[in-house]
C-alpha atoms as a PDB file:
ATOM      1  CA  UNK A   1      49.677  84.846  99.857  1.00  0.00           C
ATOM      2  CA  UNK A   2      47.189  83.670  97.788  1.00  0.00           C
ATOM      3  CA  UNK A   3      44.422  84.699 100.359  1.00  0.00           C
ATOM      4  CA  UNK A   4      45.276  88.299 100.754  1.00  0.00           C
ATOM      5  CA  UNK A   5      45.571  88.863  97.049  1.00  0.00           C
ATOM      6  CA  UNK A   6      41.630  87.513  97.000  1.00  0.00           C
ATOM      7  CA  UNK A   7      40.659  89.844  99.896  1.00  0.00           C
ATOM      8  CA  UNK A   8      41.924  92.478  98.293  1.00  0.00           C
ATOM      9  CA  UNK A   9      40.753  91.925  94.915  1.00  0.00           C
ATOM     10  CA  UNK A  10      37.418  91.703  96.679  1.00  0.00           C
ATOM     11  CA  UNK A  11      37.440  95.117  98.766  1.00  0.00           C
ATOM     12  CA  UNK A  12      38.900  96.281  94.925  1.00  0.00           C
ATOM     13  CA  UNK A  13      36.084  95.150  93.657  1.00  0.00           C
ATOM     14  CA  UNK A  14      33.339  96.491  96.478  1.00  0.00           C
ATOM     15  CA  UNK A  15      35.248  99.946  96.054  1.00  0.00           C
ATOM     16  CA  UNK A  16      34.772  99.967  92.618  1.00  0.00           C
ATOM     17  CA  UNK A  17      31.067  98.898  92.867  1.00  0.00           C
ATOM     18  CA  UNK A  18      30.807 102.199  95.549  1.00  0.00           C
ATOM     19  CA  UNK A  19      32.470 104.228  93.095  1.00  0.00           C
ATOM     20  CA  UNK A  20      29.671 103.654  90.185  1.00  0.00           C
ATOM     21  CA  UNK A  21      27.038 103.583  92.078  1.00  0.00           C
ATOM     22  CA  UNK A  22      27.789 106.790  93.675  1.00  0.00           C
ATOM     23  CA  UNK A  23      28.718 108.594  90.622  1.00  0.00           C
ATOM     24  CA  UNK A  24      25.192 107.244  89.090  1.00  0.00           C
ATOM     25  CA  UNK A  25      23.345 108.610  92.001  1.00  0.00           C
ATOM     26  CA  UNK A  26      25.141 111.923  91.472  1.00  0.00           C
ATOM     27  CA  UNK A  27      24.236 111.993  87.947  1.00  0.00           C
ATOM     28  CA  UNK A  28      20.571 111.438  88.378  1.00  0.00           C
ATOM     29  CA  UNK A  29      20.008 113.808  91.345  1.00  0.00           C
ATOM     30  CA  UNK A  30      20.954 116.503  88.519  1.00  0.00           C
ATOM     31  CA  UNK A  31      18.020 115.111  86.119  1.00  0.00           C
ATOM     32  CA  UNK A  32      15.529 117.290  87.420  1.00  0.00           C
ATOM     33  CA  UNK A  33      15.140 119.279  83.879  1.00  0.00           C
ATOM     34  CA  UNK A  34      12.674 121.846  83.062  1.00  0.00           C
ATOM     35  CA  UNK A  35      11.116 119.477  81.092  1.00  0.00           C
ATOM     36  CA  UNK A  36      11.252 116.685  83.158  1.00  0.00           C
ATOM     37  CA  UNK A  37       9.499 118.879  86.218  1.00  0.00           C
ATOM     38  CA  UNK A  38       6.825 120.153  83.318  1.00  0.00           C
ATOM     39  CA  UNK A  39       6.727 116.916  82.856  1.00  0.00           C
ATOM     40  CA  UNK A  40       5.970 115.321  86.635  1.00  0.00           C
ATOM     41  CA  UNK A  41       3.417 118.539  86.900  1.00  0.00           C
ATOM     42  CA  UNK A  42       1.513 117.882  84.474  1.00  0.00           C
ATOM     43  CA  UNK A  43       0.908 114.583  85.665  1.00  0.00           C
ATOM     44  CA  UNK A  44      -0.197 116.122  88.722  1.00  0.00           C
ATOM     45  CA  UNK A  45      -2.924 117.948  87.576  1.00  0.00           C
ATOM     46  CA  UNK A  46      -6.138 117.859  85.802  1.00  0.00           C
ATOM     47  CA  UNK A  47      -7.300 119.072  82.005  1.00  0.00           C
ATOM     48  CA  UNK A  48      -9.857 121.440  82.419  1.00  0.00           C
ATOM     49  CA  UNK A  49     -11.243 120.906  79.143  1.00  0.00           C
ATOM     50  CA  UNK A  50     -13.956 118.044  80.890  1.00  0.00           C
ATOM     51  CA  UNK A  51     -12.200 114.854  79.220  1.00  0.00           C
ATOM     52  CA  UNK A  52     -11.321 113.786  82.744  1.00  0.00           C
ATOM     53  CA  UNK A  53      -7.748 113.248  81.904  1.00  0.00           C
ATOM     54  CA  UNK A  54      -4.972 114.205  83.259  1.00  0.00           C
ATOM     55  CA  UNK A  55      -3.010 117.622  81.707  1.00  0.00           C
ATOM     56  CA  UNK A  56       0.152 115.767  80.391  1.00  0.00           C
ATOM     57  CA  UNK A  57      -1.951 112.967  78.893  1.00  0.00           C
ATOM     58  CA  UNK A  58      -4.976 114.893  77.307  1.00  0.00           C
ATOM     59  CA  UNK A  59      -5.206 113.062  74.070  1.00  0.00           C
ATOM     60  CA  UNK A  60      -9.137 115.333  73.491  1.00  0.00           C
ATOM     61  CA  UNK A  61      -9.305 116.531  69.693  1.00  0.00           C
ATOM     62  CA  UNK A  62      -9.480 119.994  69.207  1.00  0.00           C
ATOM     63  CA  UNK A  63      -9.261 120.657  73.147  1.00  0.00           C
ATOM     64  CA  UNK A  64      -9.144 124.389  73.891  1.00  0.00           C
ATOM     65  CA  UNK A  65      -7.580 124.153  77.552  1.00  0.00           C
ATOM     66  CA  UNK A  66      -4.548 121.743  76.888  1.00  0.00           C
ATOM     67  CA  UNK A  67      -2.402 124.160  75.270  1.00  0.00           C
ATOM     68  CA  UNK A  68      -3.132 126.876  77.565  1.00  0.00           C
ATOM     69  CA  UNK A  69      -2.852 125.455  80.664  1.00  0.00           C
ATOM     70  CA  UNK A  70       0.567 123.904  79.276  1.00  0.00           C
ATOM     71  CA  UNK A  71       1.517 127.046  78.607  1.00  0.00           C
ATOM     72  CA  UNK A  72       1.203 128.330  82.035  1.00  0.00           C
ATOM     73  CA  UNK A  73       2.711 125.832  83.217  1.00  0.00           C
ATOM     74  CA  UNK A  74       5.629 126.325  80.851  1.00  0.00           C
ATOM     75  CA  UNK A  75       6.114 129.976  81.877  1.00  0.00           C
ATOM     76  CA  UNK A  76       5.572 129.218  86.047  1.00  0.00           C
ATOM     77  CA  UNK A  77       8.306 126.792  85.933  1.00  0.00           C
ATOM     78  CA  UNK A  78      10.769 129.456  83.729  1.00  0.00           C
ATOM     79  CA  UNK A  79       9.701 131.941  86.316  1.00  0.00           C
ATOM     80  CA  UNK A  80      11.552 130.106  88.541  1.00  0.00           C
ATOM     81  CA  UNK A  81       8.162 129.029  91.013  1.00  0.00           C
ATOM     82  CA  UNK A  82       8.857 126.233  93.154  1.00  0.00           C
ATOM     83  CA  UNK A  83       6.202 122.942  92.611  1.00  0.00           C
ATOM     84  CA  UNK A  84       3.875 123.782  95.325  1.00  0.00           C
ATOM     85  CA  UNK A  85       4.172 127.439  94.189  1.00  0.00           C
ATOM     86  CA  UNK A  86       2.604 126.085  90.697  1.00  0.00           C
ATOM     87  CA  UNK A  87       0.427 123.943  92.190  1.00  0.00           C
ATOM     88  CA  UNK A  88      -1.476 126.635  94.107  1.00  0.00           C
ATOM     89  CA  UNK A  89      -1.260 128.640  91.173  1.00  0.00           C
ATOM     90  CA  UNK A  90      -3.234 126.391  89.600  1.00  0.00           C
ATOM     91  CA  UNK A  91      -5.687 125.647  92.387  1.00  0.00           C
ATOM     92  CA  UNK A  92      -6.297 129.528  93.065  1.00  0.00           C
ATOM     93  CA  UNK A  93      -7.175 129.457  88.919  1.00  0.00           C
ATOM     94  CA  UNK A  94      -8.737 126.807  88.383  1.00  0.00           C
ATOM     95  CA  UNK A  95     -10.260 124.972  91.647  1.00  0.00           C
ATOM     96  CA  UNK A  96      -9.476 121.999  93.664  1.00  0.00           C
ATOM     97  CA  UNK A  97     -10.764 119.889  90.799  1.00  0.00           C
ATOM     98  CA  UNK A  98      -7.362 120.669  88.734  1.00  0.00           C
ATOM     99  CA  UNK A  99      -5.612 118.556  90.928  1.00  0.00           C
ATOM    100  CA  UNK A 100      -4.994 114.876  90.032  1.00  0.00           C
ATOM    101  CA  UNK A 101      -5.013 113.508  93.883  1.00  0.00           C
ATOM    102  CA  UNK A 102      -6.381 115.557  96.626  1.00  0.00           C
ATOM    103  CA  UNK A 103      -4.813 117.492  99.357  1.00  0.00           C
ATOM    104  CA  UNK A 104      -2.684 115.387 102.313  1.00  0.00           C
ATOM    105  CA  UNK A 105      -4.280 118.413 104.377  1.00  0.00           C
ATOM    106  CA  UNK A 106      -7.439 119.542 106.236  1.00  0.00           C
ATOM    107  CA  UNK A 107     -10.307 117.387 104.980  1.00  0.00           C
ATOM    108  CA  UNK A 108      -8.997 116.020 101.789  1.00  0.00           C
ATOM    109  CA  UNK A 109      -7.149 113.896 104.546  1.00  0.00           C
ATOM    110  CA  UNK A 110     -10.274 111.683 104.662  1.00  0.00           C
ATOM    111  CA  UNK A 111     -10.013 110.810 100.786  1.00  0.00           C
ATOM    112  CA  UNK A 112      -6.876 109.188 101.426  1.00  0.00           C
ATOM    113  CA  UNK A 113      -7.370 107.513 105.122  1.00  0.00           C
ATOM    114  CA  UNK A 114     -11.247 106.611 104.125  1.00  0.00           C
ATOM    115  CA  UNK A 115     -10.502 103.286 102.064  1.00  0.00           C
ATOM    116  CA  UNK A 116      -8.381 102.030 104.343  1.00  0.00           C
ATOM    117  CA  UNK A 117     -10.829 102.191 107.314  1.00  0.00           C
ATOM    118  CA  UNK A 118     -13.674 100.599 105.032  1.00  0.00           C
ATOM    119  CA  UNK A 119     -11.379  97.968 104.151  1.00  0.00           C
ATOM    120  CA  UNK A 120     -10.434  97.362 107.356  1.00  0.00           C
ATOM    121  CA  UNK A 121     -13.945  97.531 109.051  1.00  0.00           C
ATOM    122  CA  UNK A 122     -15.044  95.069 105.830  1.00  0.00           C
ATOM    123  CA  UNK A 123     -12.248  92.256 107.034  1.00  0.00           C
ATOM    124  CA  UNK A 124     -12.917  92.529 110.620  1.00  0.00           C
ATOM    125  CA  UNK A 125     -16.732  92.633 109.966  1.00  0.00           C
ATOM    126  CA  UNK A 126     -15.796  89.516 107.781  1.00  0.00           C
ATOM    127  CA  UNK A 127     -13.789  87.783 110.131  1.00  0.00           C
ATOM    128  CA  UNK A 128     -16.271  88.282 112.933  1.00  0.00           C
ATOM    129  CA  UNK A 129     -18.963  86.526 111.023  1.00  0.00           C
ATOM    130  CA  UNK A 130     -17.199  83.600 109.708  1.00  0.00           C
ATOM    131  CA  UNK A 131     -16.205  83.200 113.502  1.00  0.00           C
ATOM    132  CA  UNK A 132     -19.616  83.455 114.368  1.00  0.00           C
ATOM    133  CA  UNK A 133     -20.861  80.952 111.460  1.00  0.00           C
ATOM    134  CA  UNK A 134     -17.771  78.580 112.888  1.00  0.00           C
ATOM    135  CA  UNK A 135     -19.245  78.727 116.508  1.00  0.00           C
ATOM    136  CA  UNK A 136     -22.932  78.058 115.406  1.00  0.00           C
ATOM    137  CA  UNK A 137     -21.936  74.385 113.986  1.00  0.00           C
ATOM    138  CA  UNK A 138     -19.388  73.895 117.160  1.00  0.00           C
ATOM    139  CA  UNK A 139     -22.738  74.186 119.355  1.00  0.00           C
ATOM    140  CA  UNK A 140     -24.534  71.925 117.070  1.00  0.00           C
ATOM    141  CA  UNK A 141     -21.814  69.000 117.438  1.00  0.00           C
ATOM    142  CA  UNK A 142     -21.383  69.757 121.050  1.00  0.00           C
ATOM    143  CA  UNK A 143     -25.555  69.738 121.685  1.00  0.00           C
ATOM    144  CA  UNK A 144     -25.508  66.884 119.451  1.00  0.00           C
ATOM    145  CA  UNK A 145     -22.747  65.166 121.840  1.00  0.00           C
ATOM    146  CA  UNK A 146     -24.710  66.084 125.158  1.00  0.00           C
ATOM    147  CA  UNK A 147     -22.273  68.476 126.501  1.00  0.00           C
ATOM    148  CA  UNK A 148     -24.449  71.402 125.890  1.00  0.00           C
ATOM    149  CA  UNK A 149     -27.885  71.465 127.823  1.00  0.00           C
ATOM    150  CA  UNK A 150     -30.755  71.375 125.561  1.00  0.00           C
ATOM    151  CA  UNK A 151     -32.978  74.215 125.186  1.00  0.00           C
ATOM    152  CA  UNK A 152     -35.793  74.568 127.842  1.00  0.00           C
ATOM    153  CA  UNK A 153     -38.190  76.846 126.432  1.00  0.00           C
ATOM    154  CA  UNK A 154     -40.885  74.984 123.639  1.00  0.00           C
ATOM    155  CA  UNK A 155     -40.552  77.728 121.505  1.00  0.00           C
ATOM    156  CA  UNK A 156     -37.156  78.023 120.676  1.00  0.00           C
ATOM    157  CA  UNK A 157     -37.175  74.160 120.458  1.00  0.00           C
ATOM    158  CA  UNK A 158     -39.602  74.598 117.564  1.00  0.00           C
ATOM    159  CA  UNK A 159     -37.391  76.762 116.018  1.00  0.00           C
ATOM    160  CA  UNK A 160     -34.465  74.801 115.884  1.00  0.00           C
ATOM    161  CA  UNK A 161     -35.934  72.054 114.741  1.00  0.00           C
ATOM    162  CA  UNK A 162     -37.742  73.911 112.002  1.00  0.00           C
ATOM    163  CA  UNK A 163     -34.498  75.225 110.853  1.00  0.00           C
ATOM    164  CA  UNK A 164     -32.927  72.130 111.001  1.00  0.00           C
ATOM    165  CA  UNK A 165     -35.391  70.299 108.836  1.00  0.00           C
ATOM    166  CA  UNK A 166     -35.158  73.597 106.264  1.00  0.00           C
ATOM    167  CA  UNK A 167     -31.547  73.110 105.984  1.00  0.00           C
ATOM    168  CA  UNK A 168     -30.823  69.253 106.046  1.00  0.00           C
ATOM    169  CA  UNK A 169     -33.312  68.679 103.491  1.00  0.00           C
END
C-alpha cells in the first residue's frame, strides 16, 4: 500500500512539474513585444553616426543618427515588416556596414568559416612540428644507441657535430 501511494505521489509530482513548465514555455513564446523585437534589432545593427557601436547601445553625445535610425526602426516594426524585411531595409539605406555580423550568404560566408580554418591549419601546423621536434631527439638517442647508421657523407657529419657543440654548450 504504502508503495503505490509513493508511485503515485511521484507521477503527481512529474505531472505537476510538466504542467509548469509547459505553461512557462507558453508564456514566454508570447514575449516577443514590439519593444522587445526593437529591442533584439537594434542589437543587430550598426550606428551610423562612426562611434562603431552598435544602434541599441550608442552611448555618442550629441549623435545625429541614433535617434533617426531608431526611429525607423520604430515605424518598420509598427508597419508590421517582418525582421529580415527591416534588416534589408536597412542594408538597401544604409550599406552592408549597418549590420552588426555579416551575411550567412554568398561571400560574407567566408567571415564566419575563415577563423575556424586558420585555427585549425594553426593546431595541425602546430602539432606537425612538435611531432617533428619529438622525432629529431628520437634519432639522436637511437644514433646515439647504434641502431641508426651513421651518416656517410663528411659534410653533413660536420654539420651535426657543429650543431651539436652550438646547442650542448
Amino acid at each position: 500500500m504504502v508503495l503505490r501511494r509513493s508511485r503515485a505521489l511521484t507521477l503527481l509530482t512529474r505531472a505537476v512539474e510538466v504542467s509548469v513548465l509547459a505553461g512557462a514555455i507558453c508564456f514566454s513564446l508570447g514575449a516577443a513585444t514590439p519593444d522587445s523585437r526593437q529591442n533584439t534589432l537594434s542589437h543587430q545593427l550598426m550606428c551610423e553616426c562612426g562611434c562603431a557601436q552598435l544602434l541599441g547601445e550608442c552611448d555618442h553625445v550629441g549623435c545625429p543618427d541614433r535617434g533617426k535610425e531608431l526611429s525607423e526602426l520604430t515605424t518598420d516594426i509598427a508597419a508590421g515588416m517582418t525582421d529580415e524585411q527591416v534588416m534589408d531595409e536597412f542594408v538597401a539605406k544604409y550599406g552592408a556596414t549597418v549590420l552588426a555580423a555579416p551575411t550567412t550568404r554568398g561571400f560574407d560566408l567566408v567571415a564566419w568559416v575563415a577563423p575556424f580554418a586558420v585555427f585549425a591549419a594553426a593546431l595541425l601546423g602546430t602539432i606537425l612540428l612538435i611531432r617533428r621536434w619529438g622525432g629529431l631527439g628520437l634519432e639522436r638517442h637511437a644514433q646515439a644507441a647504434g641502431t641508426v647508421a651513421p651518416v656517410t657523407d663528411p659534410a653533413e657529419q660536420e654539420r651535426l657535430d657543429r650543431v651539436r657543440r652550438e646547442t650542448d654548450a
